[in-house]
Protein backbone atom coordinates (compact mmCIF):
# COMPACT_ATOMS: atom_id res chain seq x y z
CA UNK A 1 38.66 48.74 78.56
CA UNK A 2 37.20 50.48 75.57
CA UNK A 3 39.49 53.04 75.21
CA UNK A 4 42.18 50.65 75.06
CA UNK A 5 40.15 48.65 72.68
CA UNK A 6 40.02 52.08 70.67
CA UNK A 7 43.71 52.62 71.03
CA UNK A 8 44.90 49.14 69.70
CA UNK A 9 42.11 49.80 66.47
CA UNK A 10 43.86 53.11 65.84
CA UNK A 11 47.04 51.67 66.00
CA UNK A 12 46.09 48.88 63.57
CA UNK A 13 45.05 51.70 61.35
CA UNK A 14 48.02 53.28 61.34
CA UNK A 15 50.42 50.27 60.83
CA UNK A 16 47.73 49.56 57.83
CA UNK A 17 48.01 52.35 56.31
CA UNK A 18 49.98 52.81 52.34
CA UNK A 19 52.16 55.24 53.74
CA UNK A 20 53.08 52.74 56.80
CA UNK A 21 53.39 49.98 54.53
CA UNK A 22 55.02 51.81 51.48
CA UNK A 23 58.18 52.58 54.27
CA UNK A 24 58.58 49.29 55.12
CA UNK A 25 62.10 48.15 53.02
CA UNK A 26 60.85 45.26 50.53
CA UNK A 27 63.40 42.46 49.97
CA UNK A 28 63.71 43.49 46.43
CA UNK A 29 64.38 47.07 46.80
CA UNK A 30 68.35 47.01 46.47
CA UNK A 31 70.21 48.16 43.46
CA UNK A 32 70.58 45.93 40.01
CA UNK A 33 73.30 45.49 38.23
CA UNK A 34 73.06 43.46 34.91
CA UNK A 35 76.12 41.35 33.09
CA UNK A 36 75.56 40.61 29.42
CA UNK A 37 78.34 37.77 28.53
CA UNK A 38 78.92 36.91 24.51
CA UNK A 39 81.10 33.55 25.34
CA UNK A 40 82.86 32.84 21.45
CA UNK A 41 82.92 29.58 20.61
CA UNK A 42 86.25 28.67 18.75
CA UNK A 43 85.11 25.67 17.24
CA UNK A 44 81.39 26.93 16.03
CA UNK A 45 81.48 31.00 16.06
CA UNK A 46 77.84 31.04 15.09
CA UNK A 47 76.52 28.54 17.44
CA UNK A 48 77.98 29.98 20.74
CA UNK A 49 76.19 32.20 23.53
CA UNK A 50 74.95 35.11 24.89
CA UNK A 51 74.32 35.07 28.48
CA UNK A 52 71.88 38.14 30.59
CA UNK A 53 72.52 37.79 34.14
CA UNK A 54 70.83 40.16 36.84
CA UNK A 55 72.18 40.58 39.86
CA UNK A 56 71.06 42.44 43.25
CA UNK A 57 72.70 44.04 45.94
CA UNK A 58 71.62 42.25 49.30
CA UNK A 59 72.73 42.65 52.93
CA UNK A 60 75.83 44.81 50.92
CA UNK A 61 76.51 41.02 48.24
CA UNK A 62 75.83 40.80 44.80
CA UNK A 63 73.27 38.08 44.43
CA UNK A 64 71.99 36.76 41.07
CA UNK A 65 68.67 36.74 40.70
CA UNK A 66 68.19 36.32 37.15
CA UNK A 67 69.77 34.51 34.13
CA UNK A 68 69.19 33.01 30.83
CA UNK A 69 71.20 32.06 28.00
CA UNK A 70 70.61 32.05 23.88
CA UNK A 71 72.32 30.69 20.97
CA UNK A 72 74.44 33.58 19.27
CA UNK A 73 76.76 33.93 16.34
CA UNK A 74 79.47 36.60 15.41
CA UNK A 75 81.66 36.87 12.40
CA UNK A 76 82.37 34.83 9.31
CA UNK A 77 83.16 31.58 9.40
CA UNK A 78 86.60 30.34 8.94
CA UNK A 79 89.74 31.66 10.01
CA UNK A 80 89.18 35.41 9.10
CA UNK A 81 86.07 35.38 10.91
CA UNK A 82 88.28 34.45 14.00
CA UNK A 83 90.39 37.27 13.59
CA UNK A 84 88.73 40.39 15.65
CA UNK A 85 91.27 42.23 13.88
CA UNK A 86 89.35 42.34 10.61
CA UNK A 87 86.35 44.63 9.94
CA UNK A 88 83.23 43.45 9.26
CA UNK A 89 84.56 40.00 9.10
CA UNK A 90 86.26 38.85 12.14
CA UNK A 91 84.08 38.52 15.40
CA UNK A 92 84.20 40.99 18.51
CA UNK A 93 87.34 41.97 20.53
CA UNK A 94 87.36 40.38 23.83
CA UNK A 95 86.85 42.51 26.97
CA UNK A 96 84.48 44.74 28.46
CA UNK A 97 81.89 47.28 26.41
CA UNK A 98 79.36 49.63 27.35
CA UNK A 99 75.44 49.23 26.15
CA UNK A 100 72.88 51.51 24.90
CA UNK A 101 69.45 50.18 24.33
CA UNK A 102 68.41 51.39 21.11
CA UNK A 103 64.04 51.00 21.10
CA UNK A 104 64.16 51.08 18.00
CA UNK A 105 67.21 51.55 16.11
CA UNK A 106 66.74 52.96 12.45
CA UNK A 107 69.63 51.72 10.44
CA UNK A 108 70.22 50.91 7.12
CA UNK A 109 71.01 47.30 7.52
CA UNK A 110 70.14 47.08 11.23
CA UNK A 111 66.70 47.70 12.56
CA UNK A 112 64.31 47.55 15.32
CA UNK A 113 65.28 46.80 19.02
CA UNK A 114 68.87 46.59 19.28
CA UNK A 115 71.62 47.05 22.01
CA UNK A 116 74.65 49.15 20.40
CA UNK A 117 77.86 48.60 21.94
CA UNK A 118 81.09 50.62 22.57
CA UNK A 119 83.60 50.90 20.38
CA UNK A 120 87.06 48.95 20.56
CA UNK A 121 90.13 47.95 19.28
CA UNK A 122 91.92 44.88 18.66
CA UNK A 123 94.82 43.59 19.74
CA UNK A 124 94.67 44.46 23.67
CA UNK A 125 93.61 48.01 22.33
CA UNK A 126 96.53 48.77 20.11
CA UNK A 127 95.07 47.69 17.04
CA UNK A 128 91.90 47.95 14.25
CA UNK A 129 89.39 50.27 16.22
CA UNK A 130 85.79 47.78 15.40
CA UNK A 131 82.90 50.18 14.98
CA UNK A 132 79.24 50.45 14.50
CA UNK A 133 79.30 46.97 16.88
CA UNK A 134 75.81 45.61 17.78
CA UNK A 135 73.47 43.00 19.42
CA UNK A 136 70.90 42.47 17.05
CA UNK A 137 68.68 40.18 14.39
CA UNK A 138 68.18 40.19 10.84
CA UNK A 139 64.37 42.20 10.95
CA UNK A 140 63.00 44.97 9.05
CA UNK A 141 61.33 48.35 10.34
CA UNK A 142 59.57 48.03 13.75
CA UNK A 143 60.86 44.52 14.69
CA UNK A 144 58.62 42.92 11.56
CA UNK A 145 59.71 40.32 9.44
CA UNK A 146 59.64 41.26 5.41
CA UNK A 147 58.43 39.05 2.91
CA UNK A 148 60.10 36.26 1.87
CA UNK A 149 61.43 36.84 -1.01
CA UNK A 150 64.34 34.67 -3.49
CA UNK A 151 68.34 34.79 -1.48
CA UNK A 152 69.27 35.95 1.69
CA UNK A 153 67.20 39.15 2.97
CA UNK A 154 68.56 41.18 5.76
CA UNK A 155 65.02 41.90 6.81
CA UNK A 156 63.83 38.28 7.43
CA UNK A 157 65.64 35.65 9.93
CA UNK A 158 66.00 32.15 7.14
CA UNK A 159 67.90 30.01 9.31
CA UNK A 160 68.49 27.17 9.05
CA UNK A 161 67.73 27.41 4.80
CA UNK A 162 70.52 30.63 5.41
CA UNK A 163 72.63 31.07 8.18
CA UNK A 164 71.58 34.01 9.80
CA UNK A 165 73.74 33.57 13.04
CA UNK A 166 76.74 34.75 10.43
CA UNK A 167 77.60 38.70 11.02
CA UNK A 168 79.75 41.08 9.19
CA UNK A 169 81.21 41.42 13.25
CA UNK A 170 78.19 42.44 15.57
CA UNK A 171 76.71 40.03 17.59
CA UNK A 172 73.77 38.07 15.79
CA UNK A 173 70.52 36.55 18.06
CA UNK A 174 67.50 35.16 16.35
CA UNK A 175 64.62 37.72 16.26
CA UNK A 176 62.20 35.63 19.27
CA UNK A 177 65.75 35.25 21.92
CA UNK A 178 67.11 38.88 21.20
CA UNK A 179 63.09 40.19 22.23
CA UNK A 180 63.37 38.16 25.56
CA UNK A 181 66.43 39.70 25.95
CA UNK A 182 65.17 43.56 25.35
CA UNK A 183 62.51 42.35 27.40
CA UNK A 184 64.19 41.53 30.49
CA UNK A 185 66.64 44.54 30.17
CA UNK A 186 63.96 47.03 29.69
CA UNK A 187 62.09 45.22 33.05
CA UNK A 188 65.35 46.94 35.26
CA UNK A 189 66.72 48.86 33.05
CA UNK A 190 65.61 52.36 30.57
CA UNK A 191 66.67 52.66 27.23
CA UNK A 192 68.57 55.21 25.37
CA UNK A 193 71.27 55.13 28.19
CA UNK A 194 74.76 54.50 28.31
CA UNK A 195 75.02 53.37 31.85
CA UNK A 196 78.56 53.33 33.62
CA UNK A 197 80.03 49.46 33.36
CA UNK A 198 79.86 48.64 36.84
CA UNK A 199 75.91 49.27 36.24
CA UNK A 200 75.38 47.28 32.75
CA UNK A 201 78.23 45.73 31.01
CA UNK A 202 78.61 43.20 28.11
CA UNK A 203 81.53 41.07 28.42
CA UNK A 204 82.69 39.25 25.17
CA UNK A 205 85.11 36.19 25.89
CA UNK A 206 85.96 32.89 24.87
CA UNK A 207 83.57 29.73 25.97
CA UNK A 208 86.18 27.01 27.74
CA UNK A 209 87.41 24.75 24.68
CA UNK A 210 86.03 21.63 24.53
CA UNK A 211 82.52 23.63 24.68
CA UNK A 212 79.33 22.28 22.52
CA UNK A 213 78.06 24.25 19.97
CA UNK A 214 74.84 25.84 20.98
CA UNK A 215 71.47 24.64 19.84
């Protein structure tokens, strides 16, 4: 009887153990994938939305897991800034674009955390090519905000006294919802990688008409 008693503590030990319980498959361990959607708003370009979903590969089905949604701009407003046709006026080509997160991104306009985007043309790909195409906020060196200072400063967020949410193009997030964003990629994901678009994509498309502005 105490042998046995001896054997069953042993094998208690063992099926304790980290190296037992490290093999066991956790319900989280399956791949990520993560879909960025910019959804234009016709009506309101710099009050539509960017969308991060994250979803995981269980029992061999994409499940979403994660998502959240922010107020974003693009373009000028008007008509031109409607037109993805014109640089550094006219919001993003729709389709599909690779991401690179940029921790941080030294530009001379653009700074801090940032996720640059592929390049694309217009026009179903036969027209403008749209470069130099980010996510991003209007922040100085290191993510800070500069000093306020008299006009518009491309270091400082000012909305609502300026619109910030206006872009010469890229897409524009204030500086607190594009952070929650780098936070949640950098949770799954590693920076300073292009990753194939079946792994991370950002999807730019119209939001159905008839859609709110964003708050």
């Amino acid at each position: 009887m105490k042998r046995l008693f001896a054997l069953l503590v042993i094998m208690l030990m063992v099926l304790m153990s980290p190296s037992a319980v490290q093999a066991r498959p956790k319900e989280d361990d399956g791949p990520v994938r993560a879909v960025i959607t910019f959804a234009k708003n016709r009506s309101a370009p710099d009050a539509s939305t960017i969308t991060w979903r994250l979803d995981r590969r269980k029992n061999g089905h994409w499940v979403s897991v994660e998502s959240q949604t922010w107020r974003a701009g693009a373009g000028m407003l008007g008509k031109r800034g409607k037109n993805e046709c014109i640089k550094n006026v006219g919001w993003l080509p729709n389709g599909d674009y690779g991401v690179r997160l940029r921790t941080p991104y030294h530009g001379n306009l653009i700074k801090g955390n940032v996720l640059q985007i592929d390049n694309k043309r217009c026009a179903g790909g036969r027209g403008v090519l749209r470069q130099s195409l980010f996510v991003h906020t209007e922040q100085g060196d290191g993510g800070k905000q500069c000093r306020n200072r008299r006009g518009d400063q491309v270091c400082r967020w000012e909305f609502p006294r300026f619109n910030d949410y206006r872009s010469y193009g890229c897409i524009k997030m204030a500086p607190g919802d594009l952070a929650a964003l780098v936070r949640r990629y950098q949770t799954q994901l590693s920076p300073e990688v292009r990753y194939p678009l079946d792994r991370v994509v950002l999807k730019v498309t119209y939001a159905p008409r008839g859609t709110p502005p964003a708050a």
